[in-house]
C-alpha atoms as a PDB file:
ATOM      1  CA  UNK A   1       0.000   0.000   0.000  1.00  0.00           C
ATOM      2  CA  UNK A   2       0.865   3.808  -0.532  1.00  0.00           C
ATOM      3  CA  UNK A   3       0.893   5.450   2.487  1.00  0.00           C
ATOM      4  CA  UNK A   4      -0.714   8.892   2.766  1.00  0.00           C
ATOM      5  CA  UNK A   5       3.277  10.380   3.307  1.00  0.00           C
ATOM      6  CA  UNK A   6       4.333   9.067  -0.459  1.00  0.00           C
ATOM      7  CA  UNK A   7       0.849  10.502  -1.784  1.00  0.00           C
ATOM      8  CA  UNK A   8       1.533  13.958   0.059  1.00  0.00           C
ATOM      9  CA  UNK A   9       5.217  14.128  -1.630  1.00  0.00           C
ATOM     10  CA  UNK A  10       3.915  13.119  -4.787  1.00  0.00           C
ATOM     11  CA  UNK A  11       1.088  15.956  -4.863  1.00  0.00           C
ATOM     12  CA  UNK A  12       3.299  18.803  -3.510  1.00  0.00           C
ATOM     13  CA  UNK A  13       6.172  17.879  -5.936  1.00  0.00           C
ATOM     14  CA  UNK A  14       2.973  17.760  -8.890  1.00  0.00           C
ATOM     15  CA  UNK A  15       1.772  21.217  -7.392  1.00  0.00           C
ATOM     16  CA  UNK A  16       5.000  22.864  -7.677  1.00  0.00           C
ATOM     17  CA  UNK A  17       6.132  21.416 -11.267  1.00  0.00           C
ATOM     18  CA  UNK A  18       2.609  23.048 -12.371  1.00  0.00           C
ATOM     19  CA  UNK A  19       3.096  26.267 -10.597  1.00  0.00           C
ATOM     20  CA  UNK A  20       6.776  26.533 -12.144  1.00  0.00           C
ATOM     21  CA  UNK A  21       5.926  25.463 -15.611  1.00  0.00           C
ATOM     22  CA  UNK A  22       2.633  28.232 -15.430  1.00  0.00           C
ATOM     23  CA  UNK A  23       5.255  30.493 -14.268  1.00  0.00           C
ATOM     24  CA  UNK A  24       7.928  30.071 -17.094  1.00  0.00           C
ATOM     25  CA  UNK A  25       5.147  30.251 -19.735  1.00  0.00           C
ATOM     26  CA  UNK A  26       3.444  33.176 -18.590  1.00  0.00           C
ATOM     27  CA  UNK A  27       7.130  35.214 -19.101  1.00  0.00           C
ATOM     28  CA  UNK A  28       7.937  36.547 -22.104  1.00  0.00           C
ATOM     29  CA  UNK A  29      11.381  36.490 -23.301  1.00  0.00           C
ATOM     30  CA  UNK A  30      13.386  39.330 -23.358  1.00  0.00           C
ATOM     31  CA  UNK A  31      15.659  41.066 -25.159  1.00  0.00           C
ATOM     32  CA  UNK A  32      18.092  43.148 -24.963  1.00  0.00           C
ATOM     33  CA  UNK A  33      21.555  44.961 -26.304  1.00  0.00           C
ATOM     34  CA  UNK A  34      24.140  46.048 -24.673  1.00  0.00           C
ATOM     35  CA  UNK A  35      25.788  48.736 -26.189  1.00  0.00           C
ATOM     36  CA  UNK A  36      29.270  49.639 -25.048  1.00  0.00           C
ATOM     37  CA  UNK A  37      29.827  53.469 -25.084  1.00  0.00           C
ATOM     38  CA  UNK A  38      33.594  53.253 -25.627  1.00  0.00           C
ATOM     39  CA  UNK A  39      33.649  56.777 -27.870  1.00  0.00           C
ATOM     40  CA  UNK A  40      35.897  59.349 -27.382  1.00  0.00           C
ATOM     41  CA  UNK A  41      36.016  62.468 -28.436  1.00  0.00           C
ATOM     42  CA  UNK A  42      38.484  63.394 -30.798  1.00  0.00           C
ATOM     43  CA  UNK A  43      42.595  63.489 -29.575  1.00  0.00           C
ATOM     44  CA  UNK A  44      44.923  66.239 -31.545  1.00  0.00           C
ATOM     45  CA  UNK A  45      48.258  64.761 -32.644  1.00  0.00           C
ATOM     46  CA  UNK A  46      51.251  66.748 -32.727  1.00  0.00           C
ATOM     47  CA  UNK A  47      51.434  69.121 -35.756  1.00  0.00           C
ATOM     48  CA  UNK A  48      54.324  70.306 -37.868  1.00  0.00           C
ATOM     49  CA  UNK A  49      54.986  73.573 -39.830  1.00  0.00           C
ATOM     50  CA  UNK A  50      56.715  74.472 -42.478  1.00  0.00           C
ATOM     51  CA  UNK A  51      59.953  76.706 -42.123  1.00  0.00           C
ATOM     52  CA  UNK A  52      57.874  79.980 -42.243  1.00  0.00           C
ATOM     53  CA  UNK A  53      54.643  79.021 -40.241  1.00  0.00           C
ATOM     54  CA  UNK A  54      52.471  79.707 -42.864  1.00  0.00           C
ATOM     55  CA  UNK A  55      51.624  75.887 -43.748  1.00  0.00           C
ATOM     56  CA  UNK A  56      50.529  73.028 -41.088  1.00  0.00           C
ATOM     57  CA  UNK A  57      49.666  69.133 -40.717  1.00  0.00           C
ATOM     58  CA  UNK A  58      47.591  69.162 -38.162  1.00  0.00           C
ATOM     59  CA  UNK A  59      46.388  65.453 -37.608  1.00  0.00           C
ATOM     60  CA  UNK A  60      43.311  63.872 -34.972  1.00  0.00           C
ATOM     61  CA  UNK A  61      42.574  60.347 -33.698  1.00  0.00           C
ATOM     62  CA  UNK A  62      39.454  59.207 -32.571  1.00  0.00           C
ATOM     63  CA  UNK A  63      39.267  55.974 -30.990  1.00  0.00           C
ATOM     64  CA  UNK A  64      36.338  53.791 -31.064  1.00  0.00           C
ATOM     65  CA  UNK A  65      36.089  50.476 -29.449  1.00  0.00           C
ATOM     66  CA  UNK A  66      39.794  48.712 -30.299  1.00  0.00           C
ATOM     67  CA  UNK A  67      39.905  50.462 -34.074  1.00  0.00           C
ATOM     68  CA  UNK A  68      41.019  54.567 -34.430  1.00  0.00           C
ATOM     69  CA  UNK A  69      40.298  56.761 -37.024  1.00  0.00           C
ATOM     70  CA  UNK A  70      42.953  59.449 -38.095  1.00  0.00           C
ATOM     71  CA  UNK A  71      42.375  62.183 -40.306  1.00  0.00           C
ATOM     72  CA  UNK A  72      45.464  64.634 -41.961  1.00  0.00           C
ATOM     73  CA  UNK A  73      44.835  68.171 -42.715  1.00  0.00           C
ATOM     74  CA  UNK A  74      47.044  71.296 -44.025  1.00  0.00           C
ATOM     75  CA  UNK A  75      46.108  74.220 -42.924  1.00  0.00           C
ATOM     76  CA  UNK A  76      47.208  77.413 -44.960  1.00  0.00           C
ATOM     77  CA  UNK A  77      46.994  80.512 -43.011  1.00  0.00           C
ATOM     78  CA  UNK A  78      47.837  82.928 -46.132  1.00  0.00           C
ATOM     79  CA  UNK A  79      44.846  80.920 -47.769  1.00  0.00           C
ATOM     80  CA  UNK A  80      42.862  80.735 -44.695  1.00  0.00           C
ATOM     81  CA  UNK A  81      41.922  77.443 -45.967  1.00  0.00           C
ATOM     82  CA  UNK A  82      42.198  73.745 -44.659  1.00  0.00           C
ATOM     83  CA  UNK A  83      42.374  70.449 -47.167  1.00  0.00           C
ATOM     84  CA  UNK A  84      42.167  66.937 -45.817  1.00  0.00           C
ATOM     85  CA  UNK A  85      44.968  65.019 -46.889  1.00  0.00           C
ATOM     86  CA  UNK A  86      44.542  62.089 -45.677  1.00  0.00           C
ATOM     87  CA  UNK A  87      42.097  59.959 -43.524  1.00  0.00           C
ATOM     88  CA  UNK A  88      41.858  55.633 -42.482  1.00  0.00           C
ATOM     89  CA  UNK A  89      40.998  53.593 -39.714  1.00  0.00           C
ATOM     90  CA  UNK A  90      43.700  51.637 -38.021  1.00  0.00           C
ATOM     91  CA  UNK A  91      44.225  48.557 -37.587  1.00  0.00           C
ATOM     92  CA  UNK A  92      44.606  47.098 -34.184  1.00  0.00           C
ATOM     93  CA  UNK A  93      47.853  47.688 -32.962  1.00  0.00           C
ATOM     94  CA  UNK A  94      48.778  50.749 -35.316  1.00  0.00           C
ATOM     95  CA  UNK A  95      49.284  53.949 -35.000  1.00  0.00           C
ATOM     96  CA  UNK A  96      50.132  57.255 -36.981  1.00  0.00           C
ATOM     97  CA  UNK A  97      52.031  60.385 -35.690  1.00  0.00           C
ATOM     98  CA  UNK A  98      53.397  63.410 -37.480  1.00  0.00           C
ATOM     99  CA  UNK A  99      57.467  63.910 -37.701  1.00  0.00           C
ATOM    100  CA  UNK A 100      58.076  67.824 -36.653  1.00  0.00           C
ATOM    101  CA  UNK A 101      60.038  67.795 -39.786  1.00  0.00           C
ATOM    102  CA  UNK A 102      57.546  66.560 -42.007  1.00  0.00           C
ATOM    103  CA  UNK A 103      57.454  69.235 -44.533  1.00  0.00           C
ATOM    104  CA  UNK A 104      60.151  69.081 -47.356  1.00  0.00           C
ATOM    105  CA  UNK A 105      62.164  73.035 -47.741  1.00  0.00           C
ATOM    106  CA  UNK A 106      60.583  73.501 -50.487  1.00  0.00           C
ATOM    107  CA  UNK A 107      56.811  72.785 -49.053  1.00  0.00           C
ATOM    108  CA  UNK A 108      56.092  70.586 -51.508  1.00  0.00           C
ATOM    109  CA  UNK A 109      56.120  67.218 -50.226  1.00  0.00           C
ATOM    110  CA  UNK A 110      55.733  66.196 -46.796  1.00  0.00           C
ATOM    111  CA  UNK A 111      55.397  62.586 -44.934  1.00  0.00           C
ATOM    112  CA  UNK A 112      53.644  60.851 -41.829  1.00  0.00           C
ATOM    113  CA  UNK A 113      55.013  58.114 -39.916  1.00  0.00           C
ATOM    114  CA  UNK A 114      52.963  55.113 -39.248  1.00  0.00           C
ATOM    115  CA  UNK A 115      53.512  52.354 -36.255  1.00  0.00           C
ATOM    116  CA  UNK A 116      52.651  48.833 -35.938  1.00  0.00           C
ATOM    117  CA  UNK A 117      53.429  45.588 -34.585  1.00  0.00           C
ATOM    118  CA  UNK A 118      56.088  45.248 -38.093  1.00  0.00           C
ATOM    119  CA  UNK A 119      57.756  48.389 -37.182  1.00  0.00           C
ATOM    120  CA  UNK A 120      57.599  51.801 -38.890  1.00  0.00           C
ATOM    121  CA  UNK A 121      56.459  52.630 -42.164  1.00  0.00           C
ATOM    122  CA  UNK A 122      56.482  56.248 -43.805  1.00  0.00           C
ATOM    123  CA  UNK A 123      53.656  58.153 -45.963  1.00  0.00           C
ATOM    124  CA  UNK A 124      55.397  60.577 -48.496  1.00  0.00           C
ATOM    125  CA  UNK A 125      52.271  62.573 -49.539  1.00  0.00           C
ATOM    126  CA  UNK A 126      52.471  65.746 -52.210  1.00  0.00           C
ATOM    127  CA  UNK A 127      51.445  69.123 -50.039  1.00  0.00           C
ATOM    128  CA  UNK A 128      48.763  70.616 -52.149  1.00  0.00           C
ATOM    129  CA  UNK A 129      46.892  66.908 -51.969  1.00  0.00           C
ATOM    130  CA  UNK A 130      47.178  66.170 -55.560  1.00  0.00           C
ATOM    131  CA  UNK A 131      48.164  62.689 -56.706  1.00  0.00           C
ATOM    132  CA  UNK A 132      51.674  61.282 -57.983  1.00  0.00           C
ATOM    133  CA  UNK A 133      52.036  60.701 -61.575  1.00  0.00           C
ATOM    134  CA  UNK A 134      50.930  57.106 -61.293  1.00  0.00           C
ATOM    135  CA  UNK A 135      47.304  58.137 -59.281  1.00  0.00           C
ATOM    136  CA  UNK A 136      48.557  57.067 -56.211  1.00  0.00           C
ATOM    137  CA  UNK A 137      47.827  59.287 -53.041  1.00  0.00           C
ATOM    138  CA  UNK A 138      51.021  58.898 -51.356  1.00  0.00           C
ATOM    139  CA  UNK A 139      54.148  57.014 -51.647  1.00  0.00           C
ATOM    140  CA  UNK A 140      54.861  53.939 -48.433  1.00  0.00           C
ATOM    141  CA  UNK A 141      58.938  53.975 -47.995  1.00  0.00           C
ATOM    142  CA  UNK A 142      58.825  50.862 -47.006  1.00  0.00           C
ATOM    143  CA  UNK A 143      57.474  49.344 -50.476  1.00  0.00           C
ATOM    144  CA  UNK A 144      59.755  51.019 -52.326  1.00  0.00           C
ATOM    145  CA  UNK A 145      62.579  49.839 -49.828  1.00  0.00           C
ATOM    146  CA  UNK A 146      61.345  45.950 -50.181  1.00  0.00           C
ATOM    147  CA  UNK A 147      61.866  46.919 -54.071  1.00  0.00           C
ATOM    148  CA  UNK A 148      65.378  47.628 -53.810  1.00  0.00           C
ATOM    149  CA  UNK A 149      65.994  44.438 -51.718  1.00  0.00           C
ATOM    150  CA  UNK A 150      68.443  45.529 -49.720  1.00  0.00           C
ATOM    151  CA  UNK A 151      68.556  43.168 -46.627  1.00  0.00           C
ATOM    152  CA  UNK A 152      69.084  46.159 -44.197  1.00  0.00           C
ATOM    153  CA  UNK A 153      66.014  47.568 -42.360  1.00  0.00           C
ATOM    154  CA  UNK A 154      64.406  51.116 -42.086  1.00  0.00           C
ATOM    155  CA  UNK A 155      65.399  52.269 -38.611  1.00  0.00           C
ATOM    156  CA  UNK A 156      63.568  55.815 -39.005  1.00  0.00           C
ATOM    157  CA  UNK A 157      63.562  58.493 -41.386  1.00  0.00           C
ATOM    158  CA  UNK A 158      65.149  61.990 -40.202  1.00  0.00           C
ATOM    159  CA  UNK A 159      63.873  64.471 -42.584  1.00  0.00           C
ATOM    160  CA  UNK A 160      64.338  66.143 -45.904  1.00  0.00           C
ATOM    161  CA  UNK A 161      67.483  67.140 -47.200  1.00  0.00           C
ATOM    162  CA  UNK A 162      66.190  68.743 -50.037  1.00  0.00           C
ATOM    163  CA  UNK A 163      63.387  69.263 -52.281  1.00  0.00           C
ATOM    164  CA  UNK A 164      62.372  65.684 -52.826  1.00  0.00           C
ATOM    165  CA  UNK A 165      65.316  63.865 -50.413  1.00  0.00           C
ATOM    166  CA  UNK A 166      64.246  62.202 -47.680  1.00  0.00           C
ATOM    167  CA  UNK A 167      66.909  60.951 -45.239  1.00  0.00           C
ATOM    168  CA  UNK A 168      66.653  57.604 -44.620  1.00  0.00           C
ATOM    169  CA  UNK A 169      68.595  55.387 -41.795  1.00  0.00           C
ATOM    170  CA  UNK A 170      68.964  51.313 -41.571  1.00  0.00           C
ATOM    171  CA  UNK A 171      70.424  48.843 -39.854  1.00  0.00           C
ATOM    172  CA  UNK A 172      70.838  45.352 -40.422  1.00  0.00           C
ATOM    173  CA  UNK A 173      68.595  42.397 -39.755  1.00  0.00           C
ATOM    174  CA  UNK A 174      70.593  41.971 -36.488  1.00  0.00           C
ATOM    175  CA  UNK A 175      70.329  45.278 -35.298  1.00  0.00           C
ATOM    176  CA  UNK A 176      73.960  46.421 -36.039  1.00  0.00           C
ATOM    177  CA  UNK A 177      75.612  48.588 -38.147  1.00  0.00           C
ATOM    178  CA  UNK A 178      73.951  51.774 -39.728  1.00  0.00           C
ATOM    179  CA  UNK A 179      73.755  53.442 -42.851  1.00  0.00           C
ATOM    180  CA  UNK A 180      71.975  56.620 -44.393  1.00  0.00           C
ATOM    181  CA  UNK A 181      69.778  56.618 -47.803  1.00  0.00           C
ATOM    182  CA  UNK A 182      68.092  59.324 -49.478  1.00  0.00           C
ATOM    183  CA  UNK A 183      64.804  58.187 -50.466  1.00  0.00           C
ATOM    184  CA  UNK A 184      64.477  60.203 -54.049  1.00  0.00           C
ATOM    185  CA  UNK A 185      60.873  61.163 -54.258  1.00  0.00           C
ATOM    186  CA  UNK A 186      60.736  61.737 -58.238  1.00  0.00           C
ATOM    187  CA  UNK A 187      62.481  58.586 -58.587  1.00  0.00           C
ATOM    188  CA  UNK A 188      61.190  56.538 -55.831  1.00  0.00           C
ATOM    189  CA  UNK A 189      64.996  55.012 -55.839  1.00  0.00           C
ATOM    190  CA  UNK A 190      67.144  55.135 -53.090  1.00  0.00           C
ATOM    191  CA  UNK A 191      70.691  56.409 -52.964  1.00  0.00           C
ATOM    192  CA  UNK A 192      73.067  55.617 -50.527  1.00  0.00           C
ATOM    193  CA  UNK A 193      74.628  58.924 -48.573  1.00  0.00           C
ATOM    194  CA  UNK A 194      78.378  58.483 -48.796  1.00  0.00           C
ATOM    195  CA  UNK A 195      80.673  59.954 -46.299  1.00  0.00           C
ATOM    196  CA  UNK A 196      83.177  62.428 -48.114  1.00  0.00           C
END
């Protein structure tokens, strides 16, 4: 025989499945997003000038979530006018900054530096935003460099030293030993710098 204990556990446990299944059925699912608010406002880079003020790259990052935006602009105070050079999103892990010798003596060339996990890399860009004769927007130093295969590395670049020169040091795959290129612009060759 059942005894009236086993039929009491039986009919509470029955009671409660009903009451929890009624109660699981009555809610309605819910949804919702979560929206991380990980925007900031816009950060100024440092800017360069040209040798008589009257031309700057002025240069902003805005970072959203893990990815930044940059945006390049010269800004011509004779002109009062501004023109956007150049503008990406980042990868993860890169950067862009502005050399205070970007701008070539003769204003009309100047070059950013970009940063990632490979190392440096350098945008030669023409100052008035127009392209080079082959439609590209700028020139990447290091591309050309990997075209010349020289085994030796882009340390950093220091500057112009001239119109369309751009001073270029390397050392070799195992960090030793240094040596100074000019990266020719209208060429897109490099030339060794020779000690006289």
């Amino acid at each position: 025989m059942i005894s009236k204990k086993a039929v009491g556990l039986v009919l509470v446990a029955g009671i409660i499945s009903l009451y929890l299944y009624s109660v699981k059925r009555s809610q309605k699912p819910s949804f919702s997003v979560v929206v991380e608010a990980t925007e900031s406002s816009p950060t100024r880079l440092e800017e360069a000038t040209n040798s008589d003020g009257s031309l700057r790259l002025v240069g902003e990052r805005n970072v959203m979530g893990e990815r930044a935006s940059y945006s390049f602009k010269v800004l011509d105070s004779q002109n009062n006018s501004s023109l956007l050079l150049f503008d990406t999103v980042a990868d993860p892990g890169q950067t862009f900054t502005i050399p205070f010798n970007s701008w070539s003596s003769d204003n009309k060339h100047l070059f950013i530096q970009k940063n990632d996990l490979n190392g440096k890399d350098y945008y030669v860009f023409k100052a008035d935003g127009s392209l080079f004769s082959d439609e590209k927007k700028y020139l990447e130093v290091g591309e050309y460099w990997k075209l010349s295969k020289n085994m030796d590395v882009i340390d950093h670049v220091s500057g112009w030293a001239g119109g369309d020169l751009l001073v270029s040091y390397t050392t070799r795959p195992d960090g030793t030993g240094s040596s100074a290129y000019w990266f020719v612009v209208g060429s897109r060759k490099f030339m060794q710098v020779r000690e006289l």
